[in-house]
C-alpha atoms as a PDB file:
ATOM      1  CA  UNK A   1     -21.476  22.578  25.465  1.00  0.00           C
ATOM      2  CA  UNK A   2     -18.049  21.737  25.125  1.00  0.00           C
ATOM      3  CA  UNK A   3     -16.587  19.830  21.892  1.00  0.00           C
ATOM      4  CA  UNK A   4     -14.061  17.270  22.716  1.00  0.00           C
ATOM      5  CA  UNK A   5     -11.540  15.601  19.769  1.00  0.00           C
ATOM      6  CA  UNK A   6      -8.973  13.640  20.090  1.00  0.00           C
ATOM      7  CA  UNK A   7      -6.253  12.813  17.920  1.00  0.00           C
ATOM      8  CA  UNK A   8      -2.356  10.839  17.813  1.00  0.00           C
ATOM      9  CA  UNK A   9      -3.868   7.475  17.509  1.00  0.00           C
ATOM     10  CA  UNK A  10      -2.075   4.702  15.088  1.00  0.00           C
ATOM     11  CA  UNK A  11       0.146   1.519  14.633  1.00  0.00           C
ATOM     12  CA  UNK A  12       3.048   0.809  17.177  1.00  0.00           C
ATOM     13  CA  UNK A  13       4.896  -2.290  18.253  1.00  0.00           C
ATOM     14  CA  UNK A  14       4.811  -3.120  21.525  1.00  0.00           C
ATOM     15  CA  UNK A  15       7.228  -1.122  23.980  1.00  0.00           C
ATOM     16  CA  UNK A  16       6.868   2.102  21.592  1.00  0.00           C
ATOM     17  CA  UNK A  17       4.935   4.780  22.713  1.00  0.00           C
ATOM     18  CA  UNK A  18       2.131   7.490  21.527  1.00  0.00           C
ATOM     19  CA  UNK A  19       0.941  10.532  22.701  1.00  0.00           C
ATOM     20  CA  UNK A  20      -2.994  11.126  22.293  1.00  0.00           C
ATOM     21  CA  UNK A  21      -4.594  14.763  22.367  1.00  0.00           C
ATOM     22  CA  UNK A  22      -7.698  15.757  22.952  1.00  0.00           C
ATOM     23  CA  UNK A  23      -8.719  19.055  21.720  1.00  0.00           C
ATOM     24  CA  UNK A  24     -11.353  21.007  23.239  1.00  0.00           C
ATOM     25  CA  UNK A  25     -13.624  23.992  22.621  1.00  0.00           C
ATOM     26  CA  UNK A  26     -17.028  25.690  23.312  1.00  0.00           C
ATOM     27  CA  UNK A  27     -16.698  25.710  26.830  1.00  0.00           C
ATOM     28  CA  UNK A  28     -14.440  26.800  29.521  1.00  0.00           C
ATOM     29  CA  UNK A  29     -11.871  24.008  29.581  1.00  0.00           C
ATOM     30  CA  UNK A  30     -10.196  25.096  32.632  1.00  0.00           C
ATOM     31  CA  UNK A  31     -13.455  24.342  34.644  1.00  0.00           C
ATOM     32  CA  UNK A  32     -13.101  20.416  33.946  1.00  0.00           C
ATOM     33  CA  UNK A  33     -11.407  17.272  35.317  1.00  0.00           C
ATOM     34  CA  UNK A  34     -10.332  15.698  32.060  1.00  0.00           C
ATOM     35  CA  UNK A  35     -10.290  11.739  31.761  1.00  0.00           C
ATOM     36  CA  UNK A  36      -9.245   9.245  29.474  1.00  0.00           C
ATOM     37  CA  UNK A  37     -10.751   5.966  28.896  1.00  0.00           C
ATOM     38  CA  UNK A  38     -10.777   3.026  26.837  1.00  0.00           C
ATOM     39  CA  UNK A  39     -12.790   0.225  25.004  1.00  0.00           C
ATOM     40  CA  UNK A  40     -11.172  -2.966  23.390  1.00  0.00           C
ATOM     41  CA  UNK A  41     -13.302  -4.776  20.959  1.00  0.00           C
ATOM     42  CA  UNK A  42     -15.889  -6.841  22.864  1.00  0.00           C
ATOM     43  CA  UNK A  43     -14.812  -5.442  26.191  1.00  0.00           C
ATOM     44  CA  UNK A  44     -16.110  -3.004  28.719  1.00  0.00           C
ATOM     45  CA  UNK A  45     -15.192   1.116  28.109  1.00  0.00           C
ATOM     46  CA  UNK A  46     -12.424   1.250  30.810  1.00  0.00           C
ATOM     47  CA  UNK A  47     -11.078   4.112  32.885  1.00  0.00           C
ATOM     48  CA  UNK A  48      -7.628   4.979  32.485  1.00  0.00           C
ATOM     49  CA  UNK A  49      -6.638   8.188  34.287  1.00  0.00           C
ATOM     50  CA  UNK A  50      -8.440  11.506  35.003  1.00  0.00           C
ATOM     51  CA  UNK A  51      -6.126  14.652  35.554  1.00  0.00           C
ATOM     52  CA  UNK A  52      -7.959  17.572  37.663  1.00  0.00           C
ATOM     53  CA  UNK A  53      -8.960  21.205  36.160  1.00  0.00           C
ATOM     54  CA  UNK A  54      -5.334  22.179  37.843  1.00  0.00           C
ATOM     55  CA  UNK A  55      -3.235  19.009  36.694  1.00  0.00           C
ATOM     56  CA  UNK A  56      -1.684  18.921  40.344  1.00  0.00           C
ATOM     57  CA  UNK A  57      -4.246  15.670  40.532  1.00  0.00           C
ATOM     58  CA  UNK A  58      -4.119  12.932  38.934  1.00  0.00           C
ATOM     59  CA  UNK A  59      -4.918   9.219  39.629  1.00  0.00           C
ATOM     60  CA  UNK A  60      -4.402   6.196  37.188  1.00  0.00           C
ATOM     61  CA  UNK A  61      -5.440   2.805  36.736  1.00  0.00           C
ATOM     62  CA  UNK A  62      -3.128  -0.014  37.627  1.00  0.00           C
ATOM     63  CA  UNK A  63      -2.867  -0.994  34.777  1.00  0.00           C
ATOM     64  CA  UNK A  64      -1.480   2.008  33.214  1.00  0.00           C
ATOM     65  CA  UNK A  65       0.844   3.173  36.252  1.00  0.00           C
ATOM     66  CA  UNK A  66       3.561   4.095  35.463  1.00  0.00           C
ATOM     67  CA  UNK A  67       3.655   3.676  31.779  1.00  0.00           C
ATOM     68  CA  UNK A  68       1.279   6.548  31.070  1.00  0.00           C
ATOM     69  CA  UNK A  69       1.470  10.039  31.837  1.00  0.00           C
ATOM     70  CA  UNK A  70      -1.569  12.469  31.690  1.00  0.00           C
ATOM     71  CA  UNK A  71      -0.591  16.498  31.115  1.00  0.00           C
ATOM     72  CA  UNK A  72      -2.845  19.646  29.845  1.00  0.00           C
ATOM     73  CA  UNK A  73      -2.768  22.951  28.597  1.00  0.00           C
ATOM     74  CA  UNK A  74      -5.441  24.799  29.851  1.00  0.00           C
ATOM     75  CA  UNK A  75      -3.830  27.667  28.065  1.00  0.00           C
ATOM     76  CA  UNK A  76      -4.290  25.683  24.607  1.00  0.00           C
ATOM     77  CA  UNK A  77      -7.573  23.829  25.535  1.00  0.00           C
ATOM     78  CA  UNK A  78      -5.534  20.367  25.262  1.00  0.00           C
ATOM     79  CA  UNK A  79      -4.832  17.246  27.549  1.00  0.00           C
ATOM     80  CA  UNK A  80      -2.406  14.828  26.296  1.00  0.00           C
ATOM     81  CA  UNK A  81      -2.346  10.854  27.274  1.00  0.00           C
ATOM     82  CA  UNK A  82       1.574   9.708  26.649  1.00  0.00           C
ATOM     83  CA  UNK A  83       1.716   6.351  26.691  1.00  0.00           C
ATOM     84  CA  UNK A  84       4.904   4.469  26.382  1.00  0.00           C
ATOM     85  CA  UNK A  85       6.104   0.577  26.986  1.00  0.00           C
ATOM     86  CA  UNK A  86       2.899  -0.130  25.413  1.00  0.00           C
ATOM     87  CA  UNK A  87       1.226  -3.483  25.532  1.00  0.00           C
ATOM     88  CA  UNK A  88      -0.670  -5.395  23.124  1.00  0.00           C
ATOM     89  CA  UNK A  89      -3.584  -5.495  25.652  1.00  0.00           C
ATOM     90  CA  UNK A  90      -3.126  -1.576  25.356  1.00  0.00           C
ATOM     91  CA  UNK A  91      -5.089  -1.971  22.373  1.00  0.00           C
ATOM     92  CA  UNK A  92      -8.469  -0.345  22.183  1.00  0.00           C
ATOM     93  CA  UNK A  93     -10.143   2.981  20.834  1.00  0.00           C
ATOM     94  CA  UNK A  94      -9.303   5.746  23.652  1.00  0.00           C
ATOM     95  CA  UNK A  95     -11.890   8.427  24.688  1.00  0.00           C
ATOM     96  CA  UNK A  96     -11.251  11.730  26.188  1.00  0.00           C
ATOM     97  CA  UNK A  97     -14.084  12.932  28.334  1.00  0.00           C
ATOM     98  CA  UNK A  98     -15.111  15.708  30.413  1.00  0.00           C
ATOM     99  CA  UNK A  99     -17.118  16.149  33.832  1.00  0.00           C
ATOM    100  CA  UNK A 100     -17.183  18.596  36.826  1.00  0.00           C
ATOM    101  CA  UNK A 101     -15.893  16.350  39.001  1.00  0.00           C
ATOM    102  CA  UNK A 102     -12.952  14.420  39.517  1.00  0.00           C
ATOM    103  CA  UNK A 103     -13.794  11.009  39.220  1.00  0.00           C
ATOM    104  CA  UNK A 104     -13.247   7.546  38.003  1.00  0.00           C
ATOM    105  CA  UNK A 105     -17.101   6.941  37.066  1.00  0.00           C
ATOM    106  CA  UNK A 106     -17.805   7.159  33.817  1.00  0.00           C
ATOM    107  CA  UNK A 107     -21.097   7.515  33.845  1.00  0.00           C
ATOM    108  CA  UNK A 108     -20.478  11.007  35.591  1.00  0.00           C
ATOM    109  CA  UNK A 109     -18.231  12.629  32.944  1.00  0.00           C
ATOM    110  CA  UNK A 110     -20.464  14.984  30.635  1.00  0.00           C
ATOM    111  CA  UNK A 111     -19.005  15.318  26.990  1.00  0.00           C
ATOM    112  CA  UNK A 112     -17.071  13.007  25.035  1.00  0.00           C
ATOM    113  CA  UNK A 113     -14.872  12.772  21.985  1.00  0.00           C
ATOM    114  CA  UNK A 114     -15.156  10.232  19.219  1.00  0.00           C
ATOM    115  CA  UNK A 115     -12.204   8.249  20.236  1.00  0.00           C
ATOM    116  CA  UNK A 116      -9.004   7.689  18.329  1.00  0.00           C
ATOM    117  CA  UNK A 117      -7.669   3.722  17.666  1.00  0.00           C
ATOM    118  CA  UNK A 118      -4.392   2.617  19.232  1.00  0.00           C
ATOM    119  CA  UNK A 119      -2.786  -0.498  18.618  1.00  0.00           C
ATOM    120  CA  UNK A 120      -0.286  -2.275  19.448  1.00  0.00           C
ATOM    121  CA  UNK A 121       1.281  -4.998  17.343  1.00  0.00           C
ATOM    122  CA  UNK A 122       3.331  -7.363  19.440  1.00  0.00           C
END
């Protein structure tokens, strides 16, 4: 089983930035592609990038490219999400999840966190 928490959520006008972490333990971290998602209120959970056990993988979605950055730390059990020119459509509670495979599909990714608010006051 592997615990997932994230954290770094808040307040910010639009073009600031945040970086979320997501915290792991009980599990071997290292052994997991790590993605981050999102939900906006009355929307769809949405995928936003997934990083690969290595982080020499990483693939985002378009609407994030190039405004987001996803890192880890196998060494510390952590990935990170930095997120800067944020939008106010960038509002939404982010989740952190975990699967064996490197994918886009929610559905496949095993353990989640509770998710952490962001938003973005324009």
């Amino acid at each position: 089983q592997v615990q997932l928490e994230e954290s770094g959520g808040g307040l910010v006008q639009a073009g600031g930035s945040l970086r979320l972490s997501c915290a792991a333990s009980g599990g071997t971290f290292s052994r997991y592609s790590m993605g981050w998602f999102r939900q906006a209120p009355g929307k769809e959970r949405e995928f936003v990038v997934v990083i690969n056990w290595s982080a020499d993988s990483t693939y985002y979605a378009d609407s994030v490219k190039g405004r987001f950055t996803a890192s880890r730390d196998n060494a510390k059990n952590t990935v990170y999400l930095q997120m800067n020119s944020l939008k106010p459509e960038d509002t939404a509670v982010y989740y952190c999840a975990a699967a064996k495979d490197f994918t886009t599909f929610a559905q496949v990714y095993q353990y989640w966190g509770q998710g952490t608010q962001v938003t973005v006051s324009s």
